[in-house]
N, C-alpha and C. Protein backbone atom coordinates (compact mmCIF):
# COMPACT_ATOMS: atom_id res chain seq x y z
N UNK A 1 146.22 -57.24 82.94
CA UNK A 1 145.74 -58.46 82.34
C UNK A 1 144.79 -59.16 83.31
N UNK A 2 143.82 -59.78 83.00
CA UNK A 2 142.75 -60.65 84.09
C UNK A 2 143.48 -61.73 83.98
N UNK A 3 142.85 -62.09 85.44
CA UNK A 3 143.16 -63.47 85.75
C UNK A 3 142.51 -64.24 85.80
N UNK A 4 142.64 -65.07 85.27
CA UNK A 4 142.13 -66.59 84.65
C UNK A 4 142.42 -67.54 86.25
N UNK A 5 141.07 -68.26 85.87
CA UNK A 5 140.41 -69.16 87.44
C UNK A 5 140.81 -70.81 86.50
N UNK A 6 139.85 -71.76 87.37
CA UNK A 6 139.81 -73.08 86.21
C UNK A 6 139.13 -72.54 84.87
N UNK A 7 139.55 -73.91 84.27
CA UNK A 7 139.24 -73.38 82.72
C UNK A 7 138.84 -72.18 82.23
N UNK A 8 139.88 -71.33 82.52
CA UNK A 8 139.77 -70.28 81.66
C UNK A 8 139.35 -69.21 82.02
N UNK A 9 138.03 -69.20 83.06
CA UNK A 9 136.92 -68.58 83.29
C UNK A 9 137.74 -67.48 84.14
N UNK A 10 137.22 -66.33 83.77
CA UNK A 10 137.30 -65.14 84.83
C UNK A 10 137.63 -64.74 86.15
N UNK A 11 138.12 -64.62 86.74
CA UNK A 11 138.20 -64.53 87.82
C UNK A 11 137.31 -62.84 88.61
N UNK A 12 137.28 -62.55 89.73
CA UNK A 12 136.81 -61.45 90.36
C UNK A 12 137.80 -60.84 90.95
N UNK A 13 137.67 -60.05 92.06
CA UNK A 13 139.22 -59.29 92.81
C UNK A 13 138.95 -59.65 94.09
N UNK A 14 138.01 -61.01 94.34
CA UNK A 14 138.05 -61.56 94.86
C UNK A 14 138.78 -63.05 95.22
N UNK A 15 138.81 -63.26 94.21
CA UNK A 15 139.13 -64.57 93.05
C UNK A 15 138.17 -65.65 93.21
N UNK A 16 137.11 -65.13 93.14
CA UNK A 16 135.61 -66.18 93.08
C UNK A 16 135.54 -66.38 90.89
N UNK A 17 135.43 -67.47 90.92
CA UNK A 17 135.29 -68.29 89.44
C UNK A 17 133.97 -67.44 89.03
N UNK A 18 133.53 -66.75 88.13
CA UNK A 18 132.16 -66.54 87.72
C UNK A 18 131.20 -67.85 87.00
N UNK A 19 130.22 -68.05 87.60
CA UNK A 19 129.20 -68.84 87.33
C UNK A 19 129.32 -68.95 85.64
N UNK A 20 128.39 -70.10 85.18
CA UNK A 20 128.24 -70.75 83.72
C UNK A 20 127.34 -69.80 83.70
N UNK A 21 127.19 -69.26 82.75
CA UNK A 21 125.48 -68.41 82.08
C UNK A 21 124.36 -69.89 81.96
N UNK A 22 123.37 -69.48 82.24
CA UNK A 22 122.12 -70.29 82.75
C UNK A 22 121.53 -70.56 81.13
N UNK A 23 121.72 -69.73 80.27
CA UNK A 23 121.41 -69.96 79.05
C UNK A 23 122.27 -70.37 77.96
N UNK A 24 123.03 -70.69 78.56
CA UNK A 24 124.36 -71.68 77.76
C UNK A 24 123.69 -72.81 77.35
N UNK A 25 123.78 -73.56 75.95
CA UNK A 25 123.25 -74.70 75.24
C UNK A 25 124.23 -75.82 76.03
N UNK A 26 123.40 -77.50 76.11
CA UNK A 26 124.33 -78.35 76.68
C UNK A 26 125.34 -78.88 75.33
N UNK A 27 124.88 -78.36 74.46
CA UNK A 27 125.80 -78.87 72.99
C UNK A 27 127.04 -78.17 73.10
N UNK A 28 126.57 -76.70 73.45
CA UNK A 28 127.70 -75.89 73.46
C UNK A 28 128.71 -76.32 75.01
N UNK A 29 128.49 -76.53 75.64
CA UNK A 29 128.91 -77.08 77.32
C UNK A 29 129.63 -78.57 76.65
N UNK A 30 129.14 -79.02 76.01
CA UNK A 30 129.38 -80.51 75.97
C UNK A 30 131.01 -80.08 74.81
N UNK A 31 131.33 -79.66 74.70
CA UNK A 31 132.30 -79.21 73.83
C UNK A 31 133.65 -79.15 74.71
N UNK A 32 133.46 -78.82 76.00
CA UNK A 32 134.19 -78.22 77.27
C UNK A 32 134.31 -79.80 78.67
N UNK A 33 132.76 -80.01 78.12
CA UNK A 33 132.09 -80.94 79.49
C UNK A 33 131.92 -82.20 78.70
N UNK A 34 132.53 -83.21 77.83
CA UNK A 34 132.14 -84.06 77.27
C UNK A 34 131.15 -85.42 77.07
N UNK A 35 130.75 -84.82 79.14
CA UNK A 35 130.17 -86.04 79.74
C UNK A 35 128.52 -85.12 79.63
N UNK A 36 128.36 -84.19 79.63
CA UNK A 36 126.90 -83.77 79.25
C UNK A 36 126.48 -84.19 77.97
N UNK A 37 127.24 -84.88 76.88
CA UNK A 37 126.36 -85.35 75.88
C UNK A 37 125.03 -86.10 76.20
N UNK A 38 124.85 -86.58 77.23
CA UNK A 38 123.97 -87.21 77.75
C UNK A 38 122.60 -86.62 77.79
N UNK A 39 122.95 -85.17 77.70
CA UNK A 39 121.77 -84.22 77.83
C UNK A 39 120.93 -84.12 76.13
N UNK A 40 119.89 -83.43 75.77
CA UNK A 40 119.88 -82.74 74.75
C UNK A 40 120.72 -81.89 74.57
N UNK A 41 121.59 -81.47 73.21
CA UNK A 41 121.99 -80.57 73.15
C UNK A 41 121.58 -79.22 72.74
N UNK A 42 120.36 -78.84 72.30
CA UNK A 42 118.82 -77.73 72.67
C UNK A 42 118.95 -77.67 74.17
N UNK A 43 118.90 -78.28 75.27
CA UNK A 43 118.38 -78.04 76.80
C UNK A 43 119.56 -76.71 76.70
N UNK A 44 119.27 -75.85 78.07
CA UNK A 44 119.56 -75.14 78.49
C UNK A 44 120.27 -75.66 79.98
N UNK A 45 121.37 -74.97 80.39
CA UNK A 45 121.89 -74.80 81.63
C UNK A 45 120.77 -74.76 83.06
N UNK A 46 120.28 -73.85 82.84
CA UNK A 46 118.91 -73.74 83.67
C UNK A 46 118.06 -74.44 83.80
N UNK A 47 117.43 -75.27 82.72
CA UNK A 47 116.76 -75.62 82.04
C UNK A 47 116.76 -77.57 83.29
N UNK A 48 118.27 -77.98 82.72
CA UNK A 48 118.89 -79.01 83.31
C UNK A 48 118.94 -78.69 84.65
N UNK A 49 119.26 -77.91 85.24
CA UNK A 49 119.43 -77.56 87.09
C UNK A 49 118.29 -77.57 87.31
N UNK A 50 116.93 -76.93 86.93
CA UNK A 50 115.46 -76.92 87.76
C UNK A 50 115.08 -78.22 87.82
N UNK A 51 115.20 -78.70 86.18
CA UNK A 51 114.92 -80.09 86.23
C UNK A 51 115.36 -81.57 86.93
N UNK A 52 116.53 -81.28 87.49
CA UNK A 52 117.02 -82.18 88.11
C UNK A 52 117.12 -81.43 89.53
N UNK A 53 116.58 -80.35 89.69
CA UNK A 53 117.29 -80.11 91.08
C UNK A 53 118.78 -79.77 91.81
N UNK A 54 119.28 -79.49 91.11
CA UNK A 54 120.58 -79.12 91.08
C UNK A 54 120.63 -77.86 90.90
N UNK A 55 122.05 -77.12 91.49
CA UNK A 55 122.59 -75.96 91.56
C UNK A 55 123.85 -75.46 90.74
N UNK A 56 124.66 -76.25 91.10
CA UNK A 56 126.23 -75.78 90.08
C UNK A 56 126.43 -76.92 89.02
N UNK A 57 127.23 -76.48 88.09
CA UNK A 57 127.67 -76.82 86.45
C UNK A 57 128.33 -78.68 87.50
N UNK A 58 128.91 -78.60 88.40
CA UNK A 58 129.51 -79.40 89.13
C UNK A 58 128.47 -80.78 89.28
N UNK A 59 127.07 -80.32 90.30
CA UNK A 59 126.23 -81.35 90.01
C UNK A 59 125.60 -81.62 88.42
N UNK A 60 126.08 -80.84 87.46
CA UNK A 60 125.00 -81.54 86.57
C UNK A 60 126.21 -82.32 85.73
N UNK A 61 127.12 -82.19 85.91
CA UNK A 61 128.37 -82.69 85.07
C UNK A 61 128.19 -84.41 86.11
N UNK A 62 128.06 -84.82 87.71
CA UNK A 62 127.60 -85.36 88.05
C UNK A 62 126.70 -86.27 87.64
N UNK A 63 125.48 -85.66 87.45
CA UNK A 63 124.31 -86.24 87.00
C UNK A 63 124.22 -86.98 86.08
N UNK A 64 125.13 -86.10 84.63
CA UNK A 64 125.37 -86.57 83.70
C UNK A 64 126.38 -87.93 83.60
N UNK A 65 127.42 -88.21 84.22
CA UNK A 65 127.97 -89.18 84.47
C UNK A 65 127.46 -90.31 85.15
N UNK A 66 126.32 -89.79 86.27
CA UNK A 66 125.77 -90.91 86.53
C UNK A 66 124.58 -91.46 85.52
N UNK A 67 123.90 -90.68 84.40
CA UNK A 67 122.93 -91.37 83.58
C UNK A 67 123.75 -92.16 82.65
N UNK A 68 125.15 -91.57 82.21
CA UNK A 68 125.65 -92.48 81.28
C UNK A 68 125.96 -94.18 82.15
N UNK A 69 126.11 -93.96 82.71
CA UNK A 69 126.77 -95.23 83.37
C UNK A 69 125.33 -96.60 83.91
N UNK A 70 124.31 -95.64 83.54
CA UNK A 70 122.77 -96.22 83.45
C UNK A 70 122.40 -96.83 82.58
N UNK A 71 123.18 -96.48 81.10
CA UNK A 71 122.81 -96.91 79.93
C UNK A 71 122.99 -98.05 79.72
C-alpha cells in the first residue's frame, strides 16, 4: 500500500511529499486551499508562482492570504 504524506499526497521511498502539478487550475486548488479563491480560478499553478515570484504551493497559499486581508 503507498504511503500517504500531508493531505493525502504521495509520498516517495524517500518520504519527500511530491510537488502540486504546475498545471493544476486555482479553482481546482481552491477546493483543497480555500484561501486561493483570491486568485482567478482559470490561472494556473505556474502561472501564479512566475507571477508573483514564488516557488512552493506554501508561498502562494501565503500570498493569497495576504491579498485577502488587503481587501
Amino acid at each position: 500500500m503507498t504511503e500517504r504524506g500531508l493531505d493525502g499526497r504521495a509520498v516517495d521511498e524517500n518520504k519527500r511529499i511530491r510537488e502540486k502539478n504546475g498545471a493544476a487550475l486555482m479553482g481546482n486548488l481552491a477546493k483543497t486551499y480555500p484561501e486561493l479563491r483570491v486568485f482567478s480560478p482559470q490561472a494556473t499553478l505556474t502561472g501564479i508562482r512566475k507571477r508573483h515570484g514564488v516557488t512552493s504551493i506554501a508561498e502562494v497559499r501565503r500570498l493569497a492570504a495576504k491579498k485577502a486581508s488587503q481587501r
